[in-house]
N, C-alpha and C. Protein backbone atom coordinates (compact mmCIF):
# COMPACT_ATOMS: atom_id res chain seq x y z
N UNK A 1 -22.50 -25.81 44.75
CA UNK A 1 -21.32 -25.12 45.27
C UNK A 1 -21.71 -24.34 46.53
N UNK A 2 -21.03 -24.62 47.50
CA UNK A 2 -21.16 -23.69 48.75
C UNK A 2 -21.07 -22.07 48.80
N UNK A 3 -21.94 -21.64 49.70
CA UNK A 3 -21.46 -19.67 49.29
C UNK A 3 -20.12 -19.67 49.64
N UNK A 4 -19.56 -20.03 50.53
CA UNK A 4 -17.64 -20.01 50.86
C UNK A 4 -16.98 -20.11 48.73
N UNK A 5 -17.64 -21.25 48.34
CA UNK A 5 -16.39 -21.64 47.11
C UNK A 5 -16.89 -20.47 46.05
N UNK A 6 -18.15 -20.03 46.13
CA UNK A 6 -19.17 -19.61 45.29
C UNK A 6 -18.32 -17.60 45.23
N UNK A 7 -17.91 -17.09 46.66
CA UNK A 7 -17.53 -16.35 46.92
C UNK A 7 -15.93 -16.18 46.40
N UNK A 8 -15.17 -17.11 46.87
CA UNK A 8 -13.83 -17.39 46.66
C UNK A 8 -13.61 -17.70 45.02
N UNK A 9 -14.56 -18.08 44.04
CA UNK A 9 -14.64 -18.14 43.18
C UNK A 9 -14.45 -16.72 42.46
N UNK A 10 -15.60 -15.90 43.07
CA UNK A 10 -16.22 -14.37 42.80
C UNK A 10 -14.56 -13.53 43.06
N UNK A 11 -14.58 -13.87 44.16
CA UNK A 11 -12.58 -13.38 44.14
C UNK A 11 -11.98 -13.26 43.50
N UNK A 12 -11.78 -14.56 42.95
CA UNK A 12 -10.83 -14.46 42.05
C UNK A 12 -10.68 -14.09 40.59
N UNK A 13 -12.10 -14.35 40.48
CA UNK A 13 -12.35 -13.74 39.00
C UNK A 13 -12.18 -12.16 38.58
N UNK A 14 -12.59 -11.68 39.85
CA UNK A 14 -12.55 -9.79 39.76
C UNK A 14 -10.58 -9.54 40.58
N UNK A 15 -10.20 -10.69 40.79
CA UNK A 15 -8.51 -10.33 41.48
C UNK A 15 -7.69 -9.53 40.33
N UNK A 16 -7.24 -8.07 41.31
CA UNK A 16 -6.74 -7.54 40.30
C UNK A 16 -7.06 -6.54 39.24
N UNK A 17 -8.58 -6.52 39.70
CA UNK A 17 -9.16 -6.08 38.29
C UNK A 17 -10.18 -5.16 39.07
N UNK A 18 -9.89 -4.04 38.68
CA UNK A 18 -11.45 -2.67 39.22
C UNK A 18 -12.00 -2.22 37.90
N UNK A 19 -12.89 -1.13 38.70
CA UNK A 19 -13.45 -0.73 37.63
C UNK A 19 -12.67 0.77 36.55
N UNK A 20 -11.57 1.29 37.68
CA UNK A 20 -11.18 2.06 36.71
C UNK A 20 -9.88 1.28 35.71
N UNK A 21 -9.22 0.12 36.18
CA UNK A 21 -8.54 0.23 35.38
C UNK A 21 -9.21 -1.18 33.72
N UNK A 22 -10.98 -1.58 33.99
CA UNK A 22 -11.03 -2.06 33.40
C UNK A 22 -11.01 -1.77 31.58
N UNK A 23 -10.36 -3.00 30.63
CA UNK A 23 -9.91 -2.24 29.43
C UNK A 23 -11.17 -2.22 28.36
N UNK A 24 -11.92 -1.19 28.25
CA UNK A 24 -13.37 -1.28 27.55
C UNK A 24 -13.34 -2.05 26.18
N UNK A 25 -11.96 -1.22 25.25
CA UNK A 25 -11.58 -1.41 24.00
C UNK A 25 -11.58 -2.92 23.77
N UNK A 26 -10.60 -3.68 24.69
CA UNK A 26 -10.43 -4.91 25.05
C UNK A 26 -11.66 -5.76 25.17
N UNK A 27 -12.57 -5.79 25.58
CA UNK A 27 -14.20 -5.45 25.55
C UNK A 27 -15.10 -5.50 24.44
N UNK A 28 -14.73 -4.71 23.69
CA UNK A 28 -15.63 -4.36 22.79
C UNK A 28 -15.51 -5.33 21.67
N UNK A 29 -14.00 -5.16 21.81
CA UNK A 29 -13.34 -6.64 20.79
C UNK A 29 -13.81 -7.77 20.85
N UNK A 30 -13.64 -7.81 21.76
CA UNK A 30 -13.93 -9.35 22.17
C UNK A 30 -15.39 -9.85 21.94
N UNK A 31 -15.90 -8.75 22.24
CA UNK A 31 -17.69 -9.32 22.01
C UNK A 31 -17.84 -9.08 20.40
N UNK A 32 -16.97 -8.06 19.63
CA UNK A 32 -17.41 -7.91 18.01
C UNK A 32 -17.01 -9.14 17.50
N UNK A 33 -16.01 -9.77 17.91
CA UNK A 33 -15.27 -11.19 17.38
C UNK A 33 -16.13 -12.32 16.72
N UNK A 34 -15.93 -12.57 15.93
CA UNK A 34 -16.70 -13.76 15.38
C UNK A 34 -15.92 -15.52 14.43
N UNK A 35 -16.30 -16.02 15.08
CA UNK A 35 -15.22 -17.43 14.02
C UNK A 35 -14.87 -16.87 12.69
N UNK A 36 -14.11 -17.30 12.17
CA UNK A 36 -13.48 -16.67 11.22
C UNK A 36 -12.97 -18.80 10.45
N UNK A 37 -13.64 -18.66 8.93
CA UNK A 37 -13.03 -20.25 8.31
C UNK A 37 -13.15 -20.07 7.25
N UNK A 38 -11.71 -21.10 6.98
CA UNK A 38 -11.43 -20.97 5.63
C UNK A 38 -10.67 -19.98 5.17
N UNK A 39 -10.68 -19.25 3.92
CA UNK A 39 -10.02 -17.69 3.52
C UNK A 39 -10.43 -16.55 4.36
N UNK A 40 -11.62 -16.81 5.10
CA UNK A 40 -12.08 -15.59 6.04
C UNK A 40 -10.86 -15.20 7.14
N UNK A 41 -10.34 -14.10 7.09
CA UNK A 41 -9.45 -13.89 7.73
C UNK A 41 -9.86 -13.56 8.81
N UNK A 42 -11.18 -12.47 8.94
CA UNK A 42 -11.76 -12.16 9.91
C UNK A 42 -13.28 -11.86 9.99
N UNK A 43 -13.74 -12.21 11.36
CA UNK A 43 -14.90 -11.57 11.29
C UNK A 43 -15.64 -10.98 12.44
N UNK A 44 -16.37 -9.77 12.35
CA UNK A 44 -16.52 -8.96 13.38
C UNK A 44 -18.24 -8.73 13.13
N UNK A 45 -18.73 -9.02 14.40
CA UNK A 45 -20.14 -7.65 14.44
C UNK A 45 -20.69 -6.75 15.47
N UNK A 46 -21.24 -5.74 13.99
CA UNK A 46 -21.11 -4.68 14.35
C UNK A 46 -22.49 -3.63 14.51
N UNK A 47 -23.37 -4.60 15.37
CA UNK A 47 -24.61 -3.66 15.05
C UNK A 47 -24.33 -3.28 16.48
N UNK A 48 -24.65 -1.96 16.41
CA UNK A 48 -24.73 -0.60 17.31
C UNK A 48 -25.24 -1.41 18.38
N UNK A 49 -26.57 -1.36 18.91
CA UNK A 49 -27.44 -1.79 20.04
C UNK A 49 -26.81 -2.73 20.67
N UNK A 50 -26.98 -4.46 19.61
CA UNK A 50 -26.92 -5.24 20.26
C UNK A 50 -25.27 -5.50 20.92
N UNK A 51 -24.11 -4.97 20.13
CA UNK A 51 -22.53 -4.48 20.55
C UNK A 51 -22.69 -4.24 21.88
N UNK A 52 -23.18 -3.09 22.54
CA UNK A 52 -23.48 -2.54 23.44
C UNK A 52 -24.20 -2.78 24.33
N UNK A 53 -25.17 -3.57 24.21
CA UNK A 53 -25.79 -4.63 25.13
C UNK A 53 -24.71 -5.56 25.75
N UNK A 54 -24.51 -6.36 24.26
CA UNK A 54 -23.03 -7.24 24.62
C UNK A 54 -22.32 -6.32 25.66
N UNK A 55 -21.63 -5.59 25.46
CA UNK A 55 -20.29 -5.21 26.14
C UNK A 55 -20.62 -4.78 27.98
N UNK A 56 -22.22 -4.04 27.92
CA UNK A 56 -22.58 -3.82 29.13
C UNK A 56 -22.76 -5.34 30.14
N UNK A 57 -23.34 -6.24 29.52
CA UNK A 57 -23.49 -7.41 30.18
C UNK A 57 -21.95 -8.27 30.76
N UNK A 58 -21.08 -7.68 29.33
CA UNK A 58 -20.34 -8.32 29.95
C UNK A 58 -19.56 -7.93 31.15
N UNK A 59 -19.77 -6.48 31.12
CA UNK A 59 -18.72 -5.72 31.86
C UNK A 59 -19.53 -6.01 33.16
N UNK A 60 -20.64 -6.31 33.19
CA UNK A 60 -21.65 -6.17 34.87
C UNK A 60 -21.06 -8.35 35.55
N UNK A 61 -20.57 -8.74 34.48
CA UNK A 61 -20.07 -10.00 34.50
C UNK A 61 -19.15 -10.48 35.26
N UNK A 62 -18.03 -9.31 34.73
CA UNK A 62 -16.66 -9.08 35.55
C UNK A 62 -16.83 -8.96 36.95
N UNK A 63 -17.67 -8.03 37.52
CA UNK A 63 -17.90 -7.10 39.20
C UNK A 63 -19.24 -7.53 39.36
N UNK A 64 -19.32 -9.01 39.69
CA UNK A 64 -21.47 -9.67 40.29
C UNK A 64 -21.68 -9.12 41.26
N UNK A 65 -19.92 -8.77 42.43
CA UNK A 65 -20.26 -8.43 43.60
C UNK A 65 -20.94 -6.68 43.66
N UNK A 66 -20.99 -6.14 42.41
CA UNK A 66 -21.42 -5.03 42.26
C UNK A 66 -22.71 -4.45 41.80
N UNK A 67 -22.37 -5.19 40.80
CA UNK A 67 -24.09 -5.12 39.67
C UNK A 67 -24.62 -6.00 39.59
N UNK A 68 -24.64 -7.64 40.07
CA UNK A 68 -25.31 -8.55 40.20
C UNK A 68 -25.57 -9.16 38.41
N UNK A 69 -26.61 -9.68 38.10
CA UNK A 69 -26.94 -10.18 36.77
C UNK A 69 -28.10 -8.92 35.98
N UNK A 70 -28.12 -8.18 36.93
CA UNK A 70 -29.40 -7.22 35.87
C UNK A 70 -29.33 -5.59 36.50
N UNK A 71 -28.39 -5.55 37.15
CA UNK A 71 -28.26 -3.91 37.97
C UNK A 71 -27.81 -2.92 36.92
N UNK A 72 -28.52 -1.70 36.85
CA UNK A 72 -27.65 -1.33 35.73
C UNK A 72 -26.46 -0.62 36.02
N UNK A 73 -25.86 -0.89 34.81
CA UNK A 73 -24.39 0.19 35.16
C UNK A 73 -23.98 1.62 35.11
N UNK A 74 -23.34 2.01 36.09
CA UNK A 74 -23.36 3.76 36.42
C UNK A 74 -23.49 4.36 34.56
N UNK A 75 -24.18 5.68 34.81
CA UNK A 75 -23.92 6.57 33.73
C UNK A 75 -22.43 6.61 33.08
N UNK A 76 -21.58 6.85 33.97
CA UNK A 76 -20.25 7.16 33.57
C UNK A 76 -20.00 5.72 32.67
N UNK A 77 -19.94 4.93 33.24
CA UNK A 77 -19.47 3.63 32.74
C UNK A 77 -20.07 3.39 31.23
N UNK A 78 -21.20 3.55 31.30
CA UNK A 78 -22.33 3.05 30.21
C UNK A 78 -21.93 4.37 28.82
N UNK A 79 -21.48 5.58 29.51
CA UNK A 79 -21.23 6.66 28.63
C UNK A 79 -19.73 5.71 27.67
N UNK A 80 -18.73 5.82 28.38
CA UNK A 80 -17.34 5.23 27.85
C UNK A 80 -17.79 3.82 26.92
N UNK A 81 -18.18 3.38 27.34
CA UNK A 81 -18.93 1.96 26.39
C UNK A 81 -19.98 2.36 25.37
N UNK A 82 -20.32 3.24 25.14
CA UNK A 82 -21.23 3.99 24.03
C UNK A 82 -20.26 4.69 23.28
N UNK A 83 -19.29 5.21 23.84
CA UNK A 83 -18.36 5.97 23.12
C UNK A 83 -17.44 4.91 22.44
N UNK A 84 -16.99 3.86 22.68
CA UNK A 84 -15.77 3.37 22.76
C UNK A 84 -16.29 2.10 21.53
N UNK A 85 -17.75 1.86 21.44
CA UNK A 85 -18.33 0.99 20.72
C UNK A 85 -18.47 1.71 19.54
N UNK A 86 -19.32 2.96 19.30
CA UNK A 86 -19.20 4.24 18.26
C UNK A 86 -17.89 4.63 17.18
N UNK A 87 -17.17 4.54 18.63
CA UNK A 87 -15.61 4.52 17.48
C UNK A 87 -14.60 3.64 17.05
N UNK A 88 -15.61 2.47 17.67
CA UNK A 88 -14.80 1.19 17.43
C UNK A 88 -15.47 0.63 16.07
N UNK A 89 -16.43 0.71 15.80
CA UNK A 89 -17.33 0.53 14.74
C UNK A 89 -17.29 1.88 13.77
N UNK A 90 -17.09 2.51 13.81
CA UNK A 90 -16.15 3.63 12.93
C UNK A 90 -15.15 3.22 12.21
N UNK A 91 -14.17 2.83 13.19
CA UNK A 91 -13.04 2.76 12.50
C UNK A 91 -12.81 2.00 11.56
N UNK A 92 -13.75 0.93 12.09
CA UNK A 92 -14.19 -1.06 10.83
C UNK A 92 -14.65 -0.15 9.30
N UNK A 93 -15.62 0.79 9.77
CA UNK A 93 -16.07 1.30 8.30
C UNK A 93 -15.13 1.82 7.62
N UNK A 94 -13.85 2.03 8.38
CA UNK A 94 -12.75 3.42 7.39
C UNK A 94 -12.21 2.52 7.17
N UNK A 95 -12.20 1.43 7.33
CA UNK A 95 -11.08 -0.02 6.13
C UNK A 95 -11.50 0.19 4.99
N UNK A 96 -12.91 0.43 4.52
CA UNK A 96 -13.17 0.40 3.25
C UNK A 96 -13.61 1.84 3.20
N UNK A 97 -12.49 2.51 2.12
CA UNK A 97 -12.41 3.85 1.80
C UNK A 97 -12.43 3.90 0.42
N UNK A 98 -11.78 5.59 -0.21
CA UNK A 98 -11.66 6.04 -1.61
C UNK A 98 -10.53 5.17 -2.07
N UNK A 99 -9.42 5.05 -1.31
CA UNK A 99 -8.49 4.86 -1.86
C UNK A 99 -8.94 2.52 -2.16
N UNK A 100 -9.66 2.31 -1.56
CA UNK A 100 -9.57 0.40 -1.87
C UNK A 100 -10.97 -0.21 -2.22
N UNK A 101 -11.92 0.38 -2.02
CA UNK A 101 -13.18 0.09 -2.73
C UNK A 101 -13.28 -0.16 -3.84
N UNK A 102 -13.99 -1.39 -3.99
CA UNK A 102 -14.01 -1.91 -5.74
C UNK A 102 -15.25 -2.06 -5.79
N UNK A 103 -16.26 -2.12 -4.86
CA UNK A 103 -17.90 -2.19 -5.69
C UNK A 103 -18.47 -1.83 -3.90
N UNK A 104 -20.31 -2.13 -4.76
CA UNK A 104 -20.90 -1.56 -3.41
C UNK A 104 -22.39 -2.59 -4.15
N UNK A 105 -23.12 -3.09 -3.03
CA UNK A 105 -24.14 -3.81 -3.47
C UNK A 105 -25.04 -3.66 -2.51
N UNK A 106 -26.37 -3.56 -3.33
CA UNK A 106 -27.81 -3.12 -2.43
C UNK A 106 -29.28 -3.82 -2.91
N UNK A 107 -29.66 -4.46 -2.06
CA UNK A 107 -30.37 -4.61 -2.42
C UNK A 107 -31.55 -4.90 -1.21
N UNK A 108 -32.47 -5.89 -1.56
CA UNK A 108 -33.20 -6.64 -0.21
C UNK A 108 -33.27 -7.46 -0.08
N UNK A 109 -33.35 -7.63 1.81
CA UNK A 109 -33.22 -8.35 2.33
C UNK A 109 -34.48 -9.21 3.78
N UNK A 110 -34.68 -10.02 3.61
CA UNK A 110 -36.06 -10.84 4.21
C UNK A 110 -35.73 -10.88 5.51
N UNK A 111 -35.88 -10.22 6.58
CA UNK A 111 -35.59 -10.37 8.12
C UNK A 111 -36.67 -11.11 8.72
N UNK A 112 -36.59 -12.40 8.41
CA UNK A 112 -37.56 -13.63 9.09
C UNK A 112 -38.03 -12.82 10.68
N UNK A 113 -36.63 -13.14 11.42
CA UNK A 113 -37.32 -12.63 12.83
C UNK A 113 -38.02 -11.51 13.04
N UNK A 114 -37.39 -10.40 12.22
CA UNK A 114 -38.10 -9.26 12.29
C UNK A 114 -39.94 -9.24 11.48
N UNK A 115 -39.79 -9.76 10.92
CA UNK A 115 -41.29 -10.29 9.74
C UNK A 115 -41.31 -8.82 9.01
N UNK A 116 -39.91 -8.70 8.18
CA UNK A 116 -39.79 -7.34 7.47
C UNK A 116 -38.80 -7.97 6.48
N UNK A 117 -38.92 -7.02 5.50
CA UNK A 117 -37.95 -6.82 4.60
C UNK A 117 -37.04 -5.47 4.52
N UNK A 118 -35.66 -5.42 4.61
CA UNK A 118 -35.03 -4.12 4.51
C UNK A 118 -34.09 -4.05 3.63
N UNK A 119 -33.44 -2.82 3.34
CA UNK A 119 -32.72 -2.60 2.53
C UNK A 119 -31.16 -2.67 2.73
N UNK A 120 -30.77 -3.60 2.39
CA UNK A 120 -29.05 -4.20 2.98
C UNK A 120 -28.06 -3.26 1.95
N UNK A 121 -27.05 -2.87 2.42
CA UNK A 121 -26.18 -2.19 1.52
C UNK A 121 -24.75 -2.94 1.69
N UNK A 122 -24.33 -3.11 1.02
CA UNK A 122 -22.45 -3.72 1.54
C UNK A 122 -21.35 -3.67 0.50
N UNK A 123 -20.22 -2.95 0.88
CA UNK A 123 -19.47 -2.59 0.20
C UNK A 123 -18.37 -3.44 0.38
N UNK A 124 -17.16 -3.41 -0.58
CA UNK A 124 -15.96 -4.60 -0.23
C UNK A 124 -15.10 -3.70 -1.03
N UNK A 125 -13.81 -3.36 -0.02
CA UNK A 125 -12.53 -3.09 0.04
C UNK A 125 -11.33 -3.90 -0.78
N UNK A 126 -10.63 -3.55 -1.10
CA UNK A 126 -9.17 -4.84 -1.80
C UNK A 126 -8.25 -3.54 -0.88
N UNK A 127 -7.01 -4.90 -0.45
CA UNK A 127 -5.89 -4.27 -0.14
C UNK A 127 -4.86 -5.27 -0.51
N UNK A 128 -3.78 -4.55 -1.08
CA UNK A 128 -2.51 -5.48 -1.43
C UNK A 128 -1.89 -6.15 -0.36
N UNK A 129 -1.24 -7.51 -0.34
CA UNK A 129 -1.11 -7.91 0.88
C UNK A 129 0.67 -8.46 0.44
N UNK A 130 1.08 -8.25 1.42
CA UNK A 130 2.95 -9.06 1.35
C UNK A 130 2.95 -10.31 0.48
N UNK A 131 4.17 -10.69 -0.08
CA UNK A 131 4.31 -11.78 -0.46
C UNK A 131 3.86 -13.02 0.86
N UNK A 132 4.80 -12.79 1.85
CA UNK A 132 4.60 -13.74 2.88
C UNK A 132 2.86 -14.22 3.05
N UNK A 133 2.27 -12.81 3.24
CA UNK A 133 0.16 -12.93 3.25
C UNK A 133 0.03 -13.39 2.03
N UNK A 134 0.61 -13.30 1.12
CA UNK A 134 0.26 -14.09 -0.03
C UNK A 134 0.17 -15.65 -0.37
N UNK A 135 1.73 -15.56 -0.03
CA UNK A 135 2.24 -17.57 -0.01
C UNK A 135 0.69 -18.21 1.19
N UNK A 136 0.78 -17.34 2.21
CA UNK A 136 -0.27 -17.95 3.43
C UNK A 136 -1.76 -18.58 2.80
N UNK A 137 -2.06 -17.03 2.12
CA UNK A 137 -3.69 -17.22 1.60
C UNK A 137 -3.49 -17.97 0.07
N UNK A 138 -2.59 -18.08 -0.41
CA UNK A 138 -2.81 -19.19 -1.75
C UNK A 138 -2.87 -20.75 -1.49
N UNK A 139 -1.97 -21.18 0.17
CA UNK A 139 -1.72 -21.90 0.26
C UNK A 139 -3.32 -22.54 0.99
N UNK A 140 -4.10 -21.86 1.37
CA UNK A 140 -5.34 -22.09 2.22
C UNK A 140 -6.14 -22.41 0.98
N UNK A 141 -5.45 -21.56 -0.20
CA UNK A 141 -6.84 -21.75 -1.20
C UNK A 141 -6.71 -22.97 -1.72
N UNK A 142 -5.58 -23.74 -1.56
CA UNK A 142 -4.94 -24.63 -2.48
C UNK A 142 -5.63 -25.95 -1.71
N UNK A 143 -5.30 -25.79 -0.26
CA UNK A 143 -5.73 -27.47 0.88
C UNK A 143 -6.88 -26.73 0.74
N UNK A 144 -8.04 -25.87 0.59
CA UNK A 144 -9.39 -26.21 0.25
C UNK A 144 -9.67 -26.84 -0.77
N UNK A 145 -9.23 -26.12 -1.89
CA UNK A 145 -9.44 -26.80 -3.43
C UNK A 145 -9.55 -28.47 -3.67
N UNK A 146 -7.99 -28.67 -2.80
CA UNK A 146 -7.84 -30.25 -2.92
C UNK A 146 -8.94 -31.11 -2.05
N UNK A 147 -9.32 -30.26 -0.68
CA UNK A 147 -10.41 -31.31 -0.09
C UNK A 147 -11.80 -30.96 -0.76
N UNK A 148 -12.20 -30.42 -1.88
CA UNK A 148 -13.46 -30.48 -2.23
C UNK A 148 -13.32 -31.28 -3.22
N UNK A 149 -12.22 -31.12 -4.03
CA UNK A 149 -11.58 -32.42 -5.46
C UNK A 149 -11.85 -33.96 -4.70
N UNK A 150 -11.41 -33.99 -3.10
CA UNK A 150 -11.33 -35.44 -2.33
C UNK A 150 -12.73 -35.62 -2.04
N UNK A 151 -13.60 -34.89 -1.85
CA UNK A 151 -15.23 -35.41 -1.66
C UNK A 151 -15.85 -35.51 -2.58
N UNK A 152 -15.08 -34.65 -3.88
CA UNK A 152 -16.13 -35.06 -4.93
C UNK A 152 -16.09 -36.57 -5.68
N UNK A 153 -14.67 -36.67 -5.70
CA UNK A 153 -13.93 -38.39 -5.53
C UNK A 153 -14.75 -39.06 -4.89
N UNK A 154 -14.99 -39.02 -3.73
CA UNK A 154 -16.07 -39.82 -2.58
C UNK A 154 -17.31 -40.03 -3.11
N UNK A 155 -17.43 -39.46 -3.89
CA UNK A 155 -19.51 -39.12 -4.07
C UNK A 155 -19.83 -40.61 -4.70
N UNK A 156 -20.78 -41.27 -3.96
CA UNK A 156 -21.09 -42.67 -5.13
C UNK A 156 -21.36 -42.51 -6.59
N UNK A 157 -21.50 -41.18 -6.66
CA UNK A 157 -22.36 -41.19 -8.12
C UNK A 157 -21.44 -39.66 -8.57
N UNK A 158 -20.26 -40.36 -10.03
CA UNK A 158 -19.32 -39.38 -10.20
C UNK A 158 -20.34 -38.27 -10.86
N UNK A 159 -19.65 -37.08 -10.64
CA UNK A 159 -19.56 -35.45 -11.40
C UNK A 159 -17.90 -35.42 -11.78
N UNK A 160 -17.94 -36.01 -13.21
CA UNK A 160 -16.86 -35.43 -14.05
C UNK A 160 -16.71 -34.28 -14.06
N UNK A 161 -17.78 -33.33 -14.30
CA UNK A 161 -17.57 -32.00 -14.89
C UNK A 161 -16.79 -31.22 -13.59
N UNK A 162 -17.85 -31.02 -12.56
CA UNK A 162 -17.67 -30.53 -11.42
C UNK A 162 -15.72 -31.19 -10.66
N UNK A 163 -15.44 -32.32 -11.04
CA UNK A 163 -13.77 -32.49 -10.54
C UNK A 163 -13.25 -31.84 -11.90
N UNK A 164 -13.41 -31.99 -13.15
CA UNK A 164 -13.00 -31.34 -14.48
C UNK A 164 -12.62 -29.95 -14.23
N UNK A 165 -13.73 -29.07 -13.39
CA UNK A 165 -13.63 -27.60 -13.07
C UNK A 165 -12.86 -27.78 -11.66
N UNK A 166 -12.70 -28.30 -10.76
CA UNK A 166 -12.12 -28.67 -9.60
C UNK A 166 -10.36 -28.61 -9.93
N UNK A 167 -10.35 -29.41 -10.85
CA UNK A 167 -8.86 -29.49 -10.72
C UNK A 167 -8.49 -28.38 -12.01
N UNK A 168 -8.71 -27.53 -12.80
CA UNK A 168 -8.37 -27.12 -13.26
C UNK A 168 -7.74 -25.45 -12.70
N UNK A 169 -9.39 -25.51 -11.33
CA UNK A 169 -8.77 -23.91 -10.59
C UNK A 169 -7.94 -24.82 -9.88
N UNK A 170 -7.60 -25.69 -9.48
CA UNK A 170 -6.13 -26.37 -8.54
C UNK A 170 -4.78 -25.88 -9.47
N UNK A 171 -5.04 -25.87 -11.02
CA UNK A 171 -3.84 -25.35 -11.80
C UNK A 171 -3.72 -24.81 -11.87
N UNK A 172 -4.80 -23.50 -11.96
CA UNK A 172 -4.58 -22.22 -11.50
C UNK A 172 -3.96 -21.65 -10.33
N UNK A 173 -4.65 -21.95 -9.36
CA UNK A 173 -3.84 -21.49 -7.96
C UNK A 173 -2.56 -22.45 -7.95
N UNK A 174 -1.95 -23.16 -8.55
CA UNK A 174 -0.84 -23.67 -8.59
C UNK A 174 0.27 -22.38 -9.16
N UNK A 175 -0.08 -22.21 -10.49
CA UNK A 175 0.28 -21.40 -11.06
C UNK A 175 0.64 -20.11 -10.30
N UNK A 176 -0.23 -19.80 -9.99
CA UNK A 176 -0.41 -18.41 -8.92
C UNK A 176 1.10 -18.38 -7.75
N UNK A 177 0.69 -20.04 -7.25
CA UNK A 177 1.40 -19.95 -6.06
C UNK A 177 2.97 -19.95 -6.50
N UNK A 178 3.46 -20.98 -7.31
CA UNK A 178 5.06 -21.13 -7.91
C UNK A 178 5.16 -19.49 -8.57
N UNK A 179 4.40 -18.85 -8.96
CA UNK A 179 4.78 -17.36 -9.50
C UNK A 179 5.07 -16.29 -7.99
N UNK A 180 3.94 -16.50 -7.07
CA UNK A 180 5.08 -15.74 -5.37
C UNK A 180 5.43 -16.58 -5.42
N UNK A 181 6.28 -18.21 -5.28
CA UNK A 181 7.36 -18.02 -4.87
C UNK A 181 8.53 -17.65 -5.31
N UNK A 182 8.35 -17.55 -6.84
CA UNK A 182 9.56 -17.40 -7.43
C UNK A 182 9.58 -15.69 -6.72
N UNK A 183 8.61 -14.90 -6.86
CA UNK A 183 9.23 -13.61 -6.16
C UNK A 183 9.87 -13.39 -4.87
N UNK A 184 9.46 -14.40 -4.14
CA UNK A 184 10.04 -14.60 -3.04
C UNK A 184 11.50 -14.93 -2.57
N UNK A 185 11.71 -15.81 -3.58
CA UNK A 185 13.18 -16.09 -3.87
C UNK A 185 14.02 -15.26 -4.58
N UNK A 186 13.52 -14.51 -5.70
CA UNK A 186 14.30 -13.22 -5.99
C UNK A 186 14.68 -12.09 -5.18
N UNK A 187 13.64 -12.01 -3.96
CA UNK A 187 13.49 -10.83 -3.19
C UNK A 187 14.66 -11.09 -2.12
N UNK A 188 14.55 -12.63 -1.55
CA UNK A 188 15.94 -12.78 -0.39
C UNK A 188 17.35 -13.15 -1.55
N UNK A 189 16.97 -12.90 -3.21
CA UNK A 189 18.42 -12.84 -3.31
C UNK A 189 18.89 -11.70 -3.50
N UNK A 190 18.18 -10.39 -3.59
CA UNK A 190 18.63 -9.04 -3.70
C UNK A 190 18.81 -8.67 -2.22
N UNK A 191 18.02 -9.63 -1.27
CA UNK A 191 18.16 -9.10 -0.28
C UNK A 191 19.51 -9.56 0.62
N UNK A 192 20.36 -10.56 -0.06
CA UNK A 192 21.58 -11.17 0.20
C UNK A 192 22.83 -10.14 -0.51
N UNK A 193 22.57 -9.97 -1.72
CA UNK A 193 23.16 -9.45 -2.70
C UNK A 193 23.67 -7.91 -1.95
N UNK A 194 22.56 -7.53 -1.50
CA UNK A 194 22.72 -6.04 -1.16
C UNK A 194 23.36 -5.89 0.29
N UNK A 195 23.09 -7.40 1.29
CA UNK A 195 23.52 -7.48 2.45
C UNK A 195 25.33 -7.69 2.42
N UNK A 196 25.84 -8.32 1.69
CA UNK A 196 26.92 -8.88 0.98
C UNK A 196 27.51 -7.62 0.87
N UNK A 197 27.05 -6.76 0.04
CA UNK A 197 27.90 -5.19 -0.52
C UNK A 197 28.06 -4.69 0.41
N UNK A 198 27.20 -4.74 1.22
CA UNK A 198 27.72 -3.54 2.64
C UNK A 198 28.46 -4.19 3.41
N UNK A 199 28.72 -5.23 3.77
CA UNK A 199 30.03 -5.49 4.55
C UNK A 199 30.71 -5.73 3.80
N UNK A 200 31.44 -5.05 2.69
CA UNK A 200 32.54 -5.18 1.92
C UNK A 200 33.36 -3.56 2.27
């Protein structure tokens, strides 16, 4: 690429965009983000350092014509991105509180790269979710269920037991699922019922 396209490129990427009105939060997100499959609704990480590495690199990404690939970034800047990562990773921890915590597990853990072992702690939250988040996530559990029942079908060499247990949680989450919907359908008929009375 020529410095002319190489430049005009550099243009356009920063068009529009400075440094005060860039959105850190927006930022921070984006680098915590992680694929998310299957029932995983979401997934984020959240280690302090490397967050913040992330977010500085990226932000020196945006403005090359400024900080190039390794310049570092002003105090001010680097302060708001320490702050903004701190309480962004805060707030992930206050999902799981007094009021939705159902267990907490600790134990150890083998950090190959590190050539250590440490002590992992991790806790897991429940929160009640809408009928609608409901019908959604039963229905995910249901087209998984059925494509592991379809490979185990596939296998040259059957496991009765393993489709035996396969299709039986399929009757379960069946079960599950025709029980929201029947709430579902009760709910838009009170919700007709009651719409009905008031324009009378």
């Amino acid at each position: 690429m020529s410095n002319a396209l190489a430049q005009n490129a550099t243009d356009l990427a920063v068009a529009g965009q400075n440094e005060e009105n860039f959105d850190i939060l927006a930022c921070v997100k984006r680098n915590a983000e992680r694929t998310a499959k299957g029932v995983t609704r979401e997934r984020q990480f959240l280690q302090y350092n490397k967050l913040v590495t992330a977010c500085c690199a990226d932000y020196r990404s945006h403005f090359p014509m400024i900080y190039g690939k390794s310049e570092r970034i002003a105090t001010e800047i680097f302060t708001k991105i320490d702050k903004t990562v701190t309480e962004f990773i805060q707030e992930q921890l206050n999902r799981v509180n007094v009021g939705n915590v159902i267990s907490l597990r600790r134990g150890f853990y083998h950090n190959q790269r590190q050539m250590e072992v440490t002590d992992r702690i991790s806790s897991i939250g429940e929160n009640k979710l809408s009928l609608a988040e409901q019908k959604l996530g039963i229905n995910i559990f249901i087209t998984n269920a059925n494509k592991k029942l379809d490979d185990l079908m596939k296998k040259p060499t059957p496991d009765y037991d393993a489709e035996k247990e396969c299709r039986a949680y399929i009757m379960r989450l069946t079960v599950t699922r025709d029980f929201i919907l029947r709430e579902i359908e009760n709910q838009e008929k009170v919700a007709a019922e009651n719409a009905a009375k008031e324009t009378k």
